[in-house]
C-alpha atoms as a PDB file:
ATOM      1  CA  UNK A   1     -16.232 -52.354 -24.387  1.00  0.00           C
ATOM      2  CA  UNK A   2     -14.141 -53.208 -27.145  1.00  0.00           C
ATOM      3  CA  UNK A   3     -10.651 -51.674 -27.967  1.00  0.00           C
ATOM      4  CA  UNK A   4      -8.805 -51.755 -31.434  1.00  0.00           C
ATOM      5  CA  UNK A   5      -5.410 -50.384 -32.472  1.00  0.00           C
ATOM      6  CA  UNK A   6      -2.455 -51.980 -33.712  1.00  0.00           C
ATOM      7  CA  UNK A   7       0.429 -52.506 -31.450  1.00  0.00           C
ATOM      8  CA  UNK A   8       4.226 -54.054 -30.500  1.00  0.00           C
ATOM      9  CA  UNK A   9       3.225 -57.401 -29.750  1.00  0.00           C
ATOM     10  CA  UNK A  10       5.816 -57.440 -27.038  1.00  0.00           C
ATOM     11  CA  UNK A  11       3.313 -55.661 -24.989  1.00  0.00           C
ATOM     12  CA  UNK A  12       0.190 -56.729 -23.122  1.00  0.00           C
ATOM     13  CA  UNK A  13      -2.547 -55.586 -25.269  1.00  0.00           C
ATOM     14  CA  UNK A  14      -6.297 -55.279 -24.037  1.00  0.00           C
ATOM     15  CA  UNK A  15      -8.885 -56.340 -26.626  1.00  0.00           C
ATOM     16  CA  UNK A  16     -11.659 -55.656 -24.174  1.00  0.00           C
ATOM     17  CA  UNK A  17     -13.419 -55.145 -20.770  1.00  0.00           C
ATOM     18  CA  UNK A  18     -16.952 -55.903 -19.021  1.00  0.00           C
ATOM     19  CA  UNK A  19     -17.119 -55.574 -14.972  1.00  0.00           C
ATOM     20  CA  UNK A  20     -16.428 -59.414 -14.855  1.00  0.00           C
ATOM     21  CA  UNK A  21     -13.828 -60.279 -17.177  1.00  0.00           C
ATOM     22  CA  UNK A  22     -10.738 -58.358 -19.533  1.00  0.00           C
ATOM     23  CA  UNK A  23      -9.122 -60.234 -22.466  1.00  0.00           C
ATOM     24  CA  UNK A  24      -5.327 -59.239 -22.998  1.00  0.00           C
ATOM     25  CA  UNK A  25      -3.659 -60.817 -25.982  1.00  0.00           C
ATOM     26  CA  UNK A  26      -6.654 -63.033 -27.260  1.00  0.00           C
ATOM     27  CA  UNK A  27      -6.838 -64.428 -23.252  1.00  0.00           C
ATOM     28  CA  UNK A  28      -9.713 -63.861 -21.632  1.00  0.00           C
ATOM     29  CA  UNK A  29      -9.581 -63.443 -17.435  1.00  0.00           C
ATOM     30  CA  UNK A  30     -11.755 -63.152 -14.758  1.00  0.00           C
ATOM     31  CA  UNK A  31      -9.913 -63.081 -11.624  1.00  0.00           C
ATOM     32  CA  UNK A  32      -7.499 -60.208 -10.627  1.00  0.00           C
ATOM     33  CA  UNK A  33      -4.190 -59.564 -12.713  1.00  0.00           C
ATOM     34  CA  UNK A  34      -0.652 -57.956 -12.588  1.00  0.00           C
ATOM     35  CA  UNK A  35      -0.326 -56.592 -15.880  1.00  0.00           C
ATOM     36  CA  UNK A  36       3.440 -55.568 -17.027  1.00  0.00           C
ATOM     37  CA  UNK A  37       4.321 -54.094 -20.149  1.00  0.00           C
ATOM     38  CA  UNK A  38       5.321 -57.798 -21.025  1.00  0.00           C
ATOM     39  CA  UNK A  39       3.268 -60.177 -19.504  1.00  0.00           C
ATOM     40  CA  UNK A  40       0.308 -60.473 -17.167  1.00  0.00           C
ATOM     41  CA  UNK A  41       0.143 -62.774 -14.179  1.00  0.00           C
ATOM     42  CA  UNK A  42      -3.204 -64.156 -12.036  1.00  0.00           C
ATOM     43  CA  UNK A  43      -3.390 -63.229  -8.206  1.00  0.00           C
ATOM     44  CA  UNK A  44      -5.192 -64.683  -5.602  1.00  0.00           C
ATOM     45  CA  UNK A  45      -6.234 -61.893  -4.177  1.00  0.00           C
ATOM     46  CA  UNK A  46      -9.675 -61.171  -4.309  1.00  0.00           C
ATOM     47  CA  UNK A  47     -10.087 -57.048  -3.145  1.00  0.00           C
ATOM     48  CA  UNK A  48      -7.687 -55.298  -2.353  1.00  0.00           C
ATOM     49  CA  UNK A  49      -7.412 -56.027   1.546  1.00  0.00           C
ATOM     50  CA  UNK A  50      -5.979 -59.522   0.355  1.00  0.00           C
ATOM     51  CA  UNK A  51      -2.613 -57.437  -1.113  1.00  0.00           C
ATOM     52  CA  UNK A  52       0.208 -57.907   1.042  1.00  0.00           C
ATOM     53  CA  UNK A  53       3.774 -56.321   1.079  1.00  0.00           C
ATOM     54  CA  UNK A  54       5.250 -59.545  -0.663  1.00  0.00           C
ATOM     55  CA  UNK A  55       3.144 -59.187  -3.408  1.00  0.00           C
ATOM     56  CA  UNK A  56       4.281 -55.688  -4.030  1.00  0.00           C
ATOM     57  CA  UNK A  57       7.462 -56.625  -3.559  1.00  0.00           C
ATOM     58  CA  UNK A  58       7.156 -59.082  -6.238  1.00  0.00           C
ATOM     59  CA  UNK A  59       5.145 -56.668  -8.546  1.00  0.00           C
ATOM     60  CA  UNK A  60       7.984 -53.564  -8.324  1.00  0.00           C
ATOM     61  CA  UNK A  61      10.755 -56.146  -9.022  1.00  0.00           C
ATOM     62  CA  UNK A  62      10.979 -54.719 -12.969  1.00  0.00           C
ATOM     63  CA  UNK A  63      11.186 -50.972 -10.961  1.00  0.00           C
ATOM     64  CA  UNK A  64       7.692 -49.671 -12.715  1.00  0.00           C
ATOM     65  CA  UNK A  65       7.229 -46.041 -13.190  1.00  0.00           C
ATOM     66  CA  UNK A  66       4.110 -45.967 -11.775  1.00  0.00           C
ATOM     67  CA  UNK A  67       1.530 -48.585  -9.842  1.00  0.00           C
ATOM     68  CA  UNK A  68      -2.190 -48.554 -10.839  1.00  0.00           C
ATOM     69  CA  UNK A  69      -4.596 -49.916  -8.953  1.00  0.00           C
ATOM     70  CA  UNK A  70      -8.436 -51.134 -10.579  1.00  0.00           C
ATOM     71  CA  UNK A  71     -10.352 -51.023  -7.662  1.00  0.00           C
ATOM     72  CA  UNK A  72     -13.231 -52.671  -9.586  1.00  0.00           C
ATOM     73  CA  UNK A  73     -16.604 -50.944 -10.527  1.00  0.00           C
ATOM     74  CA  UNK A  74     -16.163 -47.765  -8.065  1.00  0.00           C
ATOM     75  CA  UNK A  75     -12.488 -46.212  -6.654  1.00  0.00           C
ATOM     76  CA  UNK A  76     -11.931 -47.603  -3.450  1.00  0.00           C
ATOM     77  CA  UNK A  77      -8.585 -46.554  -1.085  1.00  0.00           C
ATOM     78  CA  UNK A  78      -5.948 -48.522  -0.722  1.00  0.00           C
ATOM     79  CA  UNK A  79      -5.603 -50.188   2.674  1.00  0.00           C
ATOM     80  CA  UNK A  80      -3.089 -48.163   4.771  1.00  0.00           C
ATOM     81  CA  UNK A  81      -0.683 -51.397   4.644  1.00  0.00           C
ATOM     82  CA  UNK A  82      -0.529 -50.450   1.141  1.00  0.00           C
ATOM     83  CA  UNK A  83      -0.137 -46.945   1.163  1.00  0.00           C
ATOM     84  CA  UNK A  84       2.521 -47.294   3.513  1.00  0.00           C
ATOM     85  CA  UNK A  85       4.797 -49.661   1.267  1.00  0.00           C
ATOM     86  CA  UNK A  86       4.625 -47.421  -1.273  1.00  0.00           C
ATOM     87  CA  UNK A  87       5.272 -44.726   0.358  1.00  0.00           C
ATOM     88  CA  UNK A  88       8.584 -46.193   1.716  1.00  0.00           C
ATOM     89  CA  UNK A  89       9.235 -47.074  -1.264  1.00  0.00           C
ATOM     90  CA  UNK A  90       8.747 -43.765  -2.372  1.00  0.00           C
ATOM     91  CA  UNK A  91       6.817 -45.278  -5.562  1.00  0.00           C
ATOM     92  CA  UNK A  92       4.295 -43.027  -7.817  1.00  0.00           C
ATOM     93  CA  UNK A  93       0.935 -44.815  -7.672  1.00  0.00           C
ATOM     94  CA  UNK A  94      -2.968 -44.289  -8.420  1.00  0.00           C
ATOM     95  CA  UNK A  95      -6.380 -45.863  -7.778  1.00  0.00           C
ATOM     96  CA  UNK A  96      -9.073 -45.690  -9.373  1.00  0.00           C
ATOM     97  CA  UNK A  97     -12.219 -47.985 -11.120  1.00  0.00           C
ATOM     98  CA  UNK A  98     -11.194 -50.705 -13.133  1.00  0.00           C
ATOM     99  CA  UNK A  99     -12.358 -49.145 -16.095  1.00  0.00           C
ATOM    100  CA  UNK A 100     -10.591 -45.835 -15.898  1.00  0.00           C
ATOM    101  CA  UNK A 101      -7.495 -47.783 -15.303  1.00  0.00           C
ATOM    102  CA  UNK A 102      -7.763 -49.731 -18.143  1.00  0.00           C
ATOM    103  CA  UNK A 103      -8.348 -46.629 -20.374  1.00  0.00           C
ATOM    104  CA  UNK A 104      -5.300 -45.207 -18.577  1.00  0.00           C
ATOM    105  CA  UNK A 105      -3.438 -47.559 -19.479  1.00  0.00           C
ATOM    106  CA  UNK A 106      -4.434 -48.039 -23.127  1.00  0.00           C
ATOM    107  CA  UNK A 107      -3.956 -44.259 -24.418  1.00  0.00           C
ATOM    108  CA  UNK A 108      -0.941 -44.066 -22.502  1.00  0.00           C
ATOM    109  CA  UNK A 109       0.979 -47.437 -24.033  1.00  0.00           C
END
């Protein structure tokens, strides 16, 4: 899928998606991504049973107004570990397939 439309360059801009890759500003990736208004940044995590409370930590550092979780071709739930971190932290957040998070996040930018 490609996506088009002129914007700030000081935001991370998808260009386009397939189930095994995204490009953001001209950079193609293919493992899994925290993506801030600014910047992105690769993970090591693989699913999302490898996300652990210090990389949430790490990810709500800029105070985000709401998380979004890919959860690749099909919406998966977030492990319980998860749910409960954000739920102390009493953070707004959604799941959902990669690909509806990715138009999410485009018509809403």
């Amino acid at each position: 899928m490609d996506i088009q439309e002129n914007q700030s360059r000081d935001r991370c801009i998808i260009t386009h998606y397939t189930t095994n890759s995204i490009t953001i500003d001209e950079h193609t990736y293919q493992e899994s991504l925290l993506v801030r208004a600014d910047h992105c940044e690769t993970l090591t995590t693989k699913n999302l049973a490898d996300i652990t409370t210090e990389l949430l930590s790490h990810a709500i550092e800029k105070a985000p107004e709401i998380m979004l979780f890919g959860t690749g071709t099909t919406a998966k739930p977030l492990p319980p570990t998860i749910l409960d971190f954000l739920g102390q932290k009493q953070l707004p957040f959604e799941y959902m397939r990669t690909e509806s998070a990715i138009h999410l996040q485009y018509t809403s930018a």
